[in-house]
Protein backbone atom coordinates (compact mmCIF):
# COMPACT_ATOMS: atom_id res chain seq x y z
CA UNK A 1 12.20 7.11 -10.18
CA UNK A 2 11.26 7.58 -6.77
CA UNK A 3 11.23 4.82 -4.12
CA UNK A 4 9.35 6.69 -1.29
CA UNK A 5 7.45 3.23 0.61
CA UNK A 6 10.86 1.73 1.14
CA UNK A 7 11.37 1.18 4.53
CA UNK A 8 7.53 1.47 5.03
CA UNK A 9 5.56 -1.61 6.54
CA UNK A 10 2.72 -3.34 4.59
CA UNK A 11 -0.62 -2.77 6.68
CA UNK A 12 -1.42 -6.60 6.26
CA UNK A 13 1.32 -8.79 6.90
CA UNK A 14 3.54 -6.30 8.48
CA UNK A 15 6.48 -6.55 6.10
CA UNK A 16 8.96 -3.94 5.82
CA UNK A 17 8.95 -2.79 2.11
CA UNK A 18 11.90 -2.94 -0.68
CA UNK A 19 12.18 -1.84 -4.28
CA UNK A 20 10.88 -4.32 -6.28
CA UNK A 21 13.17 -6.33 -8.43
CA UNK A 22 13.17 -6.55 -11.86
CA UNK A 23 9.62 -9.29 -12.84
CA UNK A 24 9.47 -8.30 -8.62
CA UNK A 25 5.42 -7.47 -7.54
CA UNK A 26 5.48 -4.02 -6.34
CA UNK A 27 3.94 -2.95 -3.56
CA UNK A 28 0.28 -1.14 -4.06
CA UNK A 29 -1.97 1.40 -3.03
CA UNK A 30 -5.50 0.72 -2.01
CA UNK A 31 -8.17 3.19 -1.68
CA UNK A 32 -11.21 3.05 -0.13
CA UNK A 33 -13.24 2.33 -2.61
CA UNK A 34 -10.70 -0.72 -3.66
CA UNK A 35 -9.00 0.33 -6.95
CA UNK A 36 -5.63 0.36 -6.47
CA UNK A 37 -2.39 1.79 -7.85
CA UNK A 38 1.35 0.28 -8.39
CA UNK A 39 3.43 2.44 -6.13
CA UNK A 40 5.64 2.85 -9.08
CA UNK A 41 3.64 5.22 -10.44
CA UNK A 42 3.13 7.58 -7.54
CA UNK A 43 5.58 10.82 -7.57
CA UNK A 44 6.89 10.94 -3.55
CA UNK A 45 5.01 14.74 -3.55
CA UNK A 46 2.01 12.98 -3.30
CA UNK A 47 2.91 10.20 -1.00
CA UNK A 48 1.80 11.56 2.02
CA UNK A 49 -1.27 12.92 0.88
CA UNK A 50 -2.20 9.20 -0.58
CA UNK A 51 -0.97 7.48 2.74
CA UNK A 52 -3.43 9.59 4.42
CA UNK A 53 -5.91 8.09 2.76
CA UNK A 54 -4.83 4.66 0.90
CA UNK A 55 -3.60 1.53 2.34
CA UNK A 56 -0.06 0.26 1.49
CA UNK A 57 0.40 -3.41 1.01
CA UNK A 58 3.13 -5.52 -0.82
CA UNK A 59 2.72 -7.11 -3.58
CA UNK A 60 2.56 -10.79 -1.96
CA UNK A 61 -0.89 -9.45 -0.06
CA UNK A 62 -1.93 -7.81 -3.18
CA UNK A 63 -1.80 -10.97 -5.05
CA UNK A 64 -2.14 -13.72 -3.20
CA UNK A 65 -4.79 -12.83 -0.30
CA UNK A 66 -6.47 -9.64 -2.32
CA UNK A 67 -10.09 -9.92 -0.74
CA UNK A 68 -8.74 -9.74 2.69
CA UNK A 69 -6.44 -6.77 1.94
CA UNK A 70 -9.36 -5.00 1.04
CA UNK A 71 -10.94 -5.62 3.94
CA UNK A 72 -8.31 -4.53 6.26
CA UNK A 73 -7.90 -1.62 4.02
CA UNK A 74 -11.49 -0.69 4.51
CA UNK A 75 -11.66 -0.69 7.80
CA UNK A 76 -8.20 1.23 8.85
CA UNK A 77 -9.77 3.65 6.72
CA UNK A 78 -13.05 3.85 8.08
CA UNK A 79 -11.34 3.82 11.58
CA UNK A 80 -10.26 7.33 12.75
CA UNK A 81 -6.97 7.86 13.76
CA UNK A 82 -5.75 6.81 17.30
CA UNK A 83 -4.03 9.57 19.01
């Protein structure tokens, strides 16, 4: 299994990002449209292409302050990219 977001940052709280631990809350993908997906589930080949697009968060974000990850979520990706 694939551990690509290690090392990555959650866009919320700005925590660097480990492999969960066993019972451990994974970190999470957020799309736009707020469904999300357990990183454990995402094959690194399409990693990049769902960064591009999704917000990362961990799972403390995910669970404990949800409607605010959202929102952050939302608006990095309704933000264009600074150069």
């Amino acid at each position: 299994m694939s551990h690509w977001y290690e090392g990555k940052h959650c866009d919320v709280c700005d925590i660097v990002l480990r492999r969960a631990r066993l019972f451990g809350k994974p970190p999470r993908l957020v799309a736009p449209d707020g469904s999300t997906r357990d990183v454990s589930y995402v094959d690194a080949a399409r990693a990049d292409e769902l960064r591009a697009s999704h917000g990362l968060v961990c799972g403390s974000c995910y669970l404990n302050r949800f409607g605010d990850v959202l929102t952050a979520v939302r608006r990095r990706a309704e933000s264009p990219p600074t150069s």
